[in-house]
C-alpha atoms as a PDB file:
ATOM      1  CA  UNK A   1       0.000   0.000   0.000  1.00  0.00           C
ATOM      2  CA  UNK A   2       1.643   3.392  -0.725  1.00  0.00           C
ATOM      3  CA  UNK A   3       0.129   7.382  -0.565  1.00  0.00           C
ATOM      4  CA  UNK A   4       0.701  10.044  -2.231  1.00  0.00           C
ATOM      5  CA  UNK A   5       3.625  11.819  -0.901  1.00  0.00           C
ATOM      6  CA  UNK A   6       2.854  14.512   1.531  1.00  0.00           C
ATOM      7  CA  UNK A   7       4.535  17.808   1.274  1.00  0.00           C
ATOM      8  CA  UNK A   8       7.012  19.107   3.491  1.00  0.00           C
ATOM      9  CA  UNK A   9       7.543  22.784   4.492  1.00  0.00           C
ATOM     10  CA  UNK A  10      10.652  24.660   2.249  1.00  0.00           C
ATOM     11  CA  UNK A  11      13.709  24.594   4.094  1.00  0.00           C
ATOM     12  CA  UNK A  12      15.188  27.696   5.215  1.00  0.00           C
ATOM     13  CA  UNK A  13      18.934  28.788   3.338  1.00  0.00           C
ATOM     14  CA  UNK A  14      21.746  27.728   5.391  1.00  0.00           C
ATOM     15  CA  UNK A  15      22.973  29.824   8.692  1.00  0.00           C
ATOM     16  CA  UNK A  16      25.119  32.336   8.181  1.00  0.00           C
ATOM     17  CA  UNK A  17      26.078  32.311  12.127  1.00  0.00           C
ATOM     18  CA  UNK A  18      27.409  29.386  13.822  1.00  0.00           C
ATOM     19  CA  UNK A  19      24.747  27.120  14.514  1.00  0.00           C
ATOM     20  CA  UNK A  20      23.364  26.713  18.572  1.00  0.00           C
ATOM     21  CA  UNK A  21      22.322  23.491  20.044  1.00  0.00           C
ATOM     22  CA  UNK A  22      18.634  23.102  19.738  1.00  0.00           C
ATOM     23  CA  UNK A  23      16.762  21.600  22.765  1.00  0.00           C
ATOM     24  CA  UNK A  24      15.541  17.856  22.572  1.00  0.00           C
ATOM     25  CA  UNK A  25      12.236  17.285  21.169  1.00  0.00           C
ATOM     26  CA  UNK A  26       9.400  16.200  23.057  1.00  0.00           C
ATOM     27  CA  UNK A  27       8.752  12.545  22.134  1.00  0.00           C
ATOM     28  CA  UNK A  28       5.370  13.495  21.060  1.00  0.00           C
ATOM     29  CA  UNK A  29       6.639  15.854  18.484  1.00  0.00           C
ATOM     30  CA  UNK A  30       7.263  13.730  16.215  1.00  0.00           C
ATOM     31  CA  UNK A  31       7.234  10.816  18.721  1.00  0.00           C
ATOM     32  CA  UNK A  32       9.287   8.191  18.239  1.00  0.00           C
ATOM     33  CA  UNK A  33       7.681   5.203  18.991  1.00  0.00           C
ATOM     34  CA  UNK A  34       4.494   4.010  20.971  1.00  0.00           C
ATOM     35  CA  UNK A  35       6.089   2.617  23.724  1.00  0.00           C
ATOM     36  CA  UNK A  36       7.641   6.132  24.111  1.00  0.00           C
ATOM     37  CA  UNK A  37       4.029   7.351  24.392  1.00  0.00           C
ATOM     38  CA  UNK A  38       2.867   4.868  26.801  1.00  0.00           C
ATOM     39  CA  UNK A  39       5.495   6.098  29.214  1.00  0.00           C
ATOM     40  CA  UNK A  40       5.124   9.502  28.546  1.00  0.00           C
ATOM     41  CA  UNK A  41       4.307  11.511  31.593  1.00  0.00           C
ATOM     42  CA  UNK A  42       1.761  13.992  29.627  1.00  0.00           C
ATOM     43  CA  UNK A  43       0.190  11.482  27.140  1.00  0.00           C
ATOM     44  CA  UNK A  44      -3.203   9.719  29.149  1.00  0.00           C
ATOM     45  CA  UNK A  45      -2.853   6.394  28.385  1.00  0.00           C
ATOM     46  CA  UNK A  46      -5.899   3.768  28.304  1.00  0.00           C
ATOM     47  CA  UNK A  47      -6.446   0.398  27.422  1.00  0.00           C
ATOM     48  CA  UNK A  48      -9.689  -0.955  26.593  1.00  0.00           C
ATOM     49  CA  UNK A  49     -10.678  -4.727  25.923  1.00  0.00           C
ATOM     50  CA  UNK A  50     -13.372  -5.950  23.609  1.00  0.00           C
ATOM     51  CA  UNK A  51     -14.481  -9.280  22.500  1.00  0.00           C
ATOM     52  CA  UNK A  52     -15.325 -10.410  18.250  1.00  0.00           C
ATOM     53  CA  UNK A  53     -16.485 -13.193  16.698  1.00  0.00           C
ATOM     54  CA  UNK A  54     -14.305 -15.063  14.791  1.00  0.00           C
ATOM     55  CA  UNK A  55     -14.784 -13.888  11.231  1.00  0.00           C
ATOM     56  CA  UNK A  56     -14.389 -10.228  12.670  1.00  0.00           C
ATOM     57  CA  UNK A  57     -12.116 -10.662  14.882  1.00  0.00           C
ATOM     58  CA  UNK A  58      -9.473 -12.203  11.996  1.00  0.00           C
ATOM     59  CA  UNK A  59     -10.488  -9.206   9.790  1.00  0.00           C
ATOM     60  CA  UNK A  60      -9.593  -6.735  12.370  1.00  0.00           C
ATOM     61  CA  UNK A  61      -6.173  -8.547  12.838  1.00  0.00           C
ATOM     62  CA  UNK A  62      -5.428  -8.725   9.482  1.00  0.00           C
ATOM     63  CA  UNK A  63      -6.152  -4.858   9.310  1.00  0.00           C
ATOM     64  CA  UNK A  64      -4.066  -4.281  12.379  1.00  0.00           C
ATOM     65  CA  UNK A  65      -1.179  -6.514  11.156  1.00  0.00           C
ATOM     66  CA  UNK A  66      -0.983  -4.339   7.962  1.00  0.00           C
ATOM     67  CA  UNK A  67      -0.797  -1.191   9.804  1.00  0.00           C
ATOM     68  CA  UNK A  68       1.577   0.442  12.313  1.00  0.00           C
ATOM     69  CA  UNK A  69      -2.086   1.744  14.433  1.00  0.00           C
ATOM     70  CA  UNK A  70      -4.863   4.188  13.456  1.00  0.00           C
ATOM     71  CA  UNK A  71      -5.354   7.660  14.232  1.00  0.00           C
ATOM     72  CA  UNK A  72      -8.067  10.095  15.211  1.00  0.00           C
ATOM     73  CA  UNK A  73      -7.963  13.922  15.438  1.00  0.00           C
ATOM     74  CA  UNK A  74      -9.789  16.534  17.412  1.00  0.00           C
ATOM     75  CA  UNK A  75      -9.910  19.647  14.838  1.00  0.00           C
ATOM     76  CA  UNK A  76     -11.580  22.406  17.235  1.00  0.00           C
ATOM     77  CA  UNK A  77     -12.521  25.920  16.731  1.00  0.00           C
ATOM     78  CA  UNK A  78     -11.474  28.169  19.310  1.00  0.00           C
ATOM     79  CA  UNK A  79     -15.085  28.175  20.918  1.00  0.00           C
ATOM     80  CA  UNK A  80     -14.960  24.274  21.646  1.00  0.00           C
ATOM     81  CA  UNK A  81     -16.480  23.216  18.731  1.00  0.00           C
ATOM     82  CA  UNK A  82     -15.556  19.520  17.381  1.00  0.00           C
ATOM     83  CA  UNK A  83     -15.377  18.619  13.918  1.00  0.00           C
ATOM     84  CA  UNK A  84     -17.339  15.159  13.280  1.00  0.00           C
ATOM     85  CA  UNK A  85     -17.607  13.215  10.093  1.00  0.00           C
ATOM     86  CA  UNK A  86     -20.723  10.716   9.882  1.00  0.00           C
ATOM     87  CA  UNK A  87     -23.125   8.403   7.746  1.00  0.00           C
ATOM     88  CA  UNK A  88     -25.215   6.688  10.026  1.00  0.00           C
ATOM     89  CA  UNK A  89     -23.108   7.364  13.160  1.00  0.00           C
ATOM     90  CA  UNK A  90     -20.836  10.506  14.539  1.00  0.00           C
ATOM     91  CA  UNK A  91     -16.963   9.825  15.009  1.00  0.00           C
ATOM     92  CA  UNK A  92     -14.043  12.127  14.927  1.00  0.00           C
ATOM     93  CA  UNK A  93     -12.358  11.985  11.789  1.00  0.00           C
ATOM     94  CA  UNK A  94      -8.946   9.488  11.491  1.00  0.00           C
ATOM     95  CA  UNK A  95      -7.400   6.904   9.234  1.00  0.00           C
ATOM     96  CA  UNK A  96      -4.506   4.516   9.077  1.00  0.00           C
ATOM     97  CA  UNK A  97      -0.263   4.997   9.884  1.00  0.00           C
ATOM     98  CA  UNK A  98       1.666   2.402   7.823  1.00  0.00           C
ATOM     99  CA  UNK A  99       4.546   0.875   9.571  1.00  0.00           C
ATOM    100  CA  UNK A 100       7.703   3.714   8.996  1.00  0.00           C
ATOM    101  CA  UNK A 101       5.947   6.818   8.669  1.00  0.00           C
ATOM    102  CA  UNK A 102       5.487   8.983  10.835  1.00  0.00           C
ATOM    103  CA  UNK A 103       2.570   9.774  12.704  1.00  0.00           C
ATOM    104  CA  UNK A 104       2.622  13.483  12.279  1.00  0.00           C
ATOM    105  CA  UNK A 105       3.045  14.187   9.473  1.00  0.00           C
ATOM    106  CA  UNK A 106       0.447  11.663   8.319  1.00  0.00           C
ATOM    107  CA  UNK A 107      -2.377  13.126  10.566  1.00  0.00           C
ATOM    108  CA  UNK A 108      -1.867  16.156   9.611  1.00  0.00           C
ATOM    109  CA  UNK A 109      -1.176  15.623   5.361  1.00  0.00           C
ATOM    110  CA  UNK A 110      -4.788  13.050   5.283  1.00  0.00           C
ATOM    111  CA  UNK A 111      -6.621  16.301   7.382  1.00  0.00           C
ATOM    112  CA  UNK A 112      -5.726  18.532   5.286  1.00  0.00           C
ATOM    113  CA  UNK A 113      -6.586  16.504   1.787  1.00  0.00           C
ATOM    114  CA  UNK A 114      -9.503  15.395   3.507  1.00  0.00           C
ATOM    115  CA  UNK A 115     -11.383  18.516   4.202  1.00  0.00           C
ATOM    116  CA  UNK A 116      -8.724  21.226   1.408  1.00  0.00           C
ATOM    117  CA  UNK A 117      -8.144  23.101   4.580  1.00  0.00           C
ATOM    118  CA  UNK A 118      -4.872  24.277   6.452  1.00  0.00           C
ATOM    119  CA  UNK A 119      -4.906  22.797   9.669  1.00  0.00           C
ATOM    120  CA  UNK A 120      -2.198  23.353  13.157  1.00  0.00           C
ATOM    121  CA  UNK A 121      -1.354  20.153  14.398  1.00  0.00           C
ATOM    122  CA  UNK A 122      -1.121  19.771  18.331  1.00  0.00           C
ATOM    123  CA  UNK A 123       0.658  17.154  20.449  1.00  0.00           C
ATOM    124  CA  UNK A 124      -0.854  13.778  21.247  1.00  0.00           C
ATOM    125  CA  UNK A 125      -3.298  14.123  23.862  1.00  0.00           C
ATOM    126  CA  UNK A 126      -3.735  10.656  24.187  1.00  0.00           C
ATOM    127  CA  UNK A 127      -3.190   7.356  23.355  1.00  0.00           C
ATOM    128  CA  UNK A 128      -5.596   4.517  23.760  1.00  0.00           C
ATOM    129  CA  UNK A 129      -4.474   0.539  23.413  1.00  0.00           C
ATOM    130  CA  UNK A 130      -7.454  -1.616  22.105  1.00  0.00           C
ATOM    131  CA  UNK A 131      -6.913  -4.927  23.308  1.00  0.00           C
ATOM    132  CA  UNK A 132      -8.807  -7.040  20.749  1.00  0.00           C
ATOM    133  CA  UNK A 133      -9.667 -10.734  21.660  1.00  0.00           C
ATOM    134  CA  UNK A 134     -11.587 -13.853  20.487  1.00  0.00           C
ATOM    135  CA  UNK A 135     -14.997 -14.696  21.570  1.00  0.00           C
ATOM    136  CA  UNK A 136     -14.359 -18.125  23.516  1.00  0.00           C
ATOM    137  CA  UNK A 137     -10.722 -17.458  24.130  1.00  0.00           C
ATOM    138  CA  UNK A 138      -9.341 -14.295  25.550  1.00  0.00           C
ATOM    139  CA  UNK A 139      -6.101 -15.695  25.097  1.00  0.00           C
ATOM    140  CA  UNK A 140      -6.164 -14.545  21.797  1.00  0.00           C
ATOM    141  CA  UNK A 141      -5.480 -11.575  21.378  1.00  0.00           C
ATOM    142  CA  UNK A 142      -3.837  -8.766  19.991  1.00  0.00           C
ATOM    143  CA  UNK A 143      -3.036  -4.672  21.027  1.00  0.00           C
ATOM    144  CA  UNK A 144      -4.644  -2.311  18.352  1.00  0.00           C
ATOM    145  CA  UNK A 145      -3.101   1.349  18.780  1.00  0.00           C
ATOM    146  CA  UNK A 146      -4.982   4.267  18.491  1.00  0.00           C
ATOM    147  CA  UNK A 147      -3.298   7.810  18.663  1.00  0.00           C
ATOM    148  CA  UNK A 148      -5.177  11.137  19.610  1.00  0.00           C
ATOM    149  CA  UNK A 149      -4.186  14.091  18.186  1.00  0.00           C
ATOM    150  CA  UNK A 150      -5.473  17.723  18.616  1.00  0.00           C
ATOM    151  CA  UNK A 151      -5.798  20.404  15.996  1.00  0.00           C
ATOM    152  CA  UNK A 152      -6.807  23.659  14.947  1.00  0.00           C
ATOM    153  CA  UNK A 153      -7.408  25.783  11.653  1.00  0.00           C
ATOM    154  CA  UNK A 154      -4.584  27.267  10.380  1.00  0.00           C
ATOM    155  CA  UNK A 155      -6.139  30.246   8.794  1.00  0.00           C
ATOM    156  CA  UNK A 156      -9.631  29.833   9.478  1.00  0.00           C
ATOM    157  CA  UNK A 157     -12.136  30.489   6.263  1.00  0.00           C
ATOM    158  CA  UNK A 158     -15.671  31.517   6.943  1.00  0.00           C
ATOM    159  CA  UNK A 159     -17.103  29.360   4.520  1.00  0.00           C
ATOM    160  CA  UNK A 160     -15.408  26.430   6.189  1.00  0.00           C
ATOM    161  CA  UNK A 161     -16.171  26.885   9.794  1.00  0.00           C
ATOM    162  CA  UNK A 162     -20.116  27.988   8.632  1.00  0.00           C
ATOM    163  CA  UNK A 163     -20.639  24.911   6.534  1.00  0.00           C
ATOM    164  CA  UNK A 164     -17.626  22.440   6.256  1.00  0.00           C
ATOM    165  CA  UNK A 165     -17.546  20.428   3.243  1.00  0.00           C
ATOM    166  CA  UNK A 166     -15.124  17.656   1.805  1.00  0.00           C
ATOM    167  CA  UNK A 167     -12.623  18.838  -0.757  1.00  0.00           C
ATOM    168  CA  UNK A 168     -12.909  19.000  -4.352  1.00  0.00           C
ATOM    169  CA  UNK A 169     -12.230  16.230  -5.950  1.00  0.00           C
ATOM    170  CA  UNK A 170     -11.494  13.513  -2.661  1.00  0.00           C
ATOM    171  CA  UNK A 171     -10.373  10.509  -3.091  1.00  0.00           C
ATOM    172  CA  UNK A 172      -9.987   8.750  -0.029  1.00  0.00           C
ATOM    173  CA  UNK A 173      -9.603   5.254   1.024  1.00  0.00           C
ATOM    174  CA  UNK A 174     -11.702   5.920   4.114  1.00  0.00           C
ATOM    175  CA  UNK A 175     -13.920   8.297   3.085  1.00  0.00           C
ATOM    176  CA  UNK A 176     -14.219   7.854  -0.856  1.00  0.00           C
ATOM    177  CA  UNK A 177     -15.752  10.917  -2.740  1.00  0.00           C
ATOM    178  CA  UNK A 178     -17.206  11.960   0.928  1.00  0.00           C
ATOM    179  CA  UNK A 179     -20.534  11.785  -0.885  1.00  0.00           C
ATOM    180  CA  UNK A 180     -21.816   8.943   1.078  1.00  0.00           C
ATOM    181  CA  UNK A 181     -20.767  10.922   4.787  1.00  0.00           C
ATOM    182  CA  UNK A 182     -22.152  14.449   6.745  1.00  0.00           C
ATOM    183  CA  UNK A 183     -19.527  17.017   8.247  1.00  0.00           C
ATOM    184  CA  UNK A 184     -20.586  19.389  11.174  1.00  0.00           C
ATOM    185  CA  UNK A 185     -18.943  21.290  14.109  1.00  0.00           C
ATOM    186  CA  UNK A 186     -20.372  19.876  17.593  1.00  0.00           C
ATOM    187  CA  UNK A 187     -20.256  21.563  20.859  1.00  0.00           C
ATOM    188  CA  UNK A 188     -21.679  19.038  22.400  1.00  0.00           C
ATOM    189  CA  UNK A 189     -21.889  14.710  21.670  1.00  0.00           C
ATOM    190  CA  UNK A 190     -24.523  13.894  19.301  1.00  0.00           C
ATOM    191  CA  UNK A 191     -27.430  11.535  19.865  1.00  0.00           C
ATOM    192  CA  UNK A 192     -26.325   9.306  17.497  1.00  0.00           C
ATOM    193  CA  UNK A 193     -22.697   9.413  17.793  1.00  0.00           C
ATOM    194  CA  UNK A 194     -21.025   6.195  17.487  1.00  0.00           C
ATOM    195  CA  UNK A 195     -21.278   4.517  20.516  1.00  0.00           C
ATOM    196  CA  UNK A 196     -17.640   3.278  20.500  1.00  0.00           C
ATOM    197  CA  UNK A 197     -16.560   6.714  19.964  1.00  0.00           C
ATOM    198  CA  UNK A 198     -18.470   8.623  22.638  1.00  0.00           C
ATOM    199  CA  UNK A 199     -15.671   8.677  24.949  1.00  0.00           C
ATOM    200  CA  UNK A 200     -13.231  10.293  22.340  1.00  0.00           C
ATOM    201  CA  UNK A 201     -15.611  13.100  21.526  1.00  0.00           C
ATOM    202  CA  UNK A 202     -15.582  14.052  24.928  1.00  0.00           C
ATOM    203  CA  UNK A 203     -12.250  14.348  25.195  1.00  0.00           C
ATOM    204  CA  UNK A 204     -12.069  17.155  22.676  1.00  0.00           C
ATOM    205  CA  UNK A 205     -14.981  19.280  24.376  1.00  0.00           C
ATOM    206  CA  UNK A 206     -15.514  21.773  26.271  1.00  0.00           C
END
């Protein structure tokens, strides 16, 4: 599976004064690995533990074994207003990290072709472990990451924040066209948010 390759700010010309030592990143920013965000003092960190039968339960492993984790983002206005994407159900809006990219740059890259918008990129806020077994045998079982990111508009445009729309042309392996899904700013959870993502909305209100 491969993307489309994500663009990268333009480097600056080279110092003309001797370079300083620049402070260590925070391992959020880009982190460098999960386990570095499991330990990580500021990062909540929550497991979770749900049972499938077998036929979904293999799916979701083969999914999970093809990926490095999934991702979901919190893009907020600076009133406390969620963005949610939605066909039958409300969730936050996420996708997929492949195993060597990072997470980042990702999040922020599929946001921004998702909804043709310019979006600021926060730190992880959180990262939840799905511990995924088999009906009848707990034993099996495997971890399926999920990272929490939070966001904000870069510059924000009227038209976007009064009616938010898809962009032109989308082609997304989540979303498709975006024809068949509803965008909307929440302020607070929706009746008929997806149940399984209740607790993540929350997270990102208020």
């Amino acid at each position: 599976m491969t993307r489309d390759p994500i663009s990268t700010e333009p480097t600056s010309e080279p110092a003309t004064e001797p370079a300083t030592e620049e402070p260590p990143r925070e391992p959020t920013d880009p982190f460098t690995s999960l386990d570095g965000l499991r330990d990580h003092e500021r990062v909540a960190h929550e497991r979770t533990e749900r049972a499938f039968p077998d036929e979904s339960f293999e799916n979701l492993r083969r999914r999970y074994d093809a990926i490095a984790g999934v991702y979901q983002v919190g893009l907020t206005t600076p009133d406390g207003a969620v963005l949610l994407v939605g066909d039958d159900d409300w969730a936050l809006p996420g996708g997929e990290v492949l195993a060597g990219e990072e997470w980042r740059a990702v999040a922020r890259g599929e946001l921004e072709r998702l909804f043709g918008v310019e979006v600021a990129l926060g730190g992880v806020l959180r990262l939840l472990d799905g511990e995924f077994t088999r009906e009848g045998d707990a034993a099996d079982r495997f971890v399926a990451p999920c990272v929490f990111f939070g966001a904000s508009l870069q510059d924000p445009d009227d038209a976007f924040v009064t009616h938010p729309t898809f962009a032109d042309d989308l082609d997304h392996p989540l979303y498709g066209d975006g024809s068949g899904f509803d965008i909307g700013w929440f302020d607070t959870v929706p009746d008929d948010a997806n149940p399984n993502h209740v607790d993540d909305i929350e997270s990102f209100l208020g």
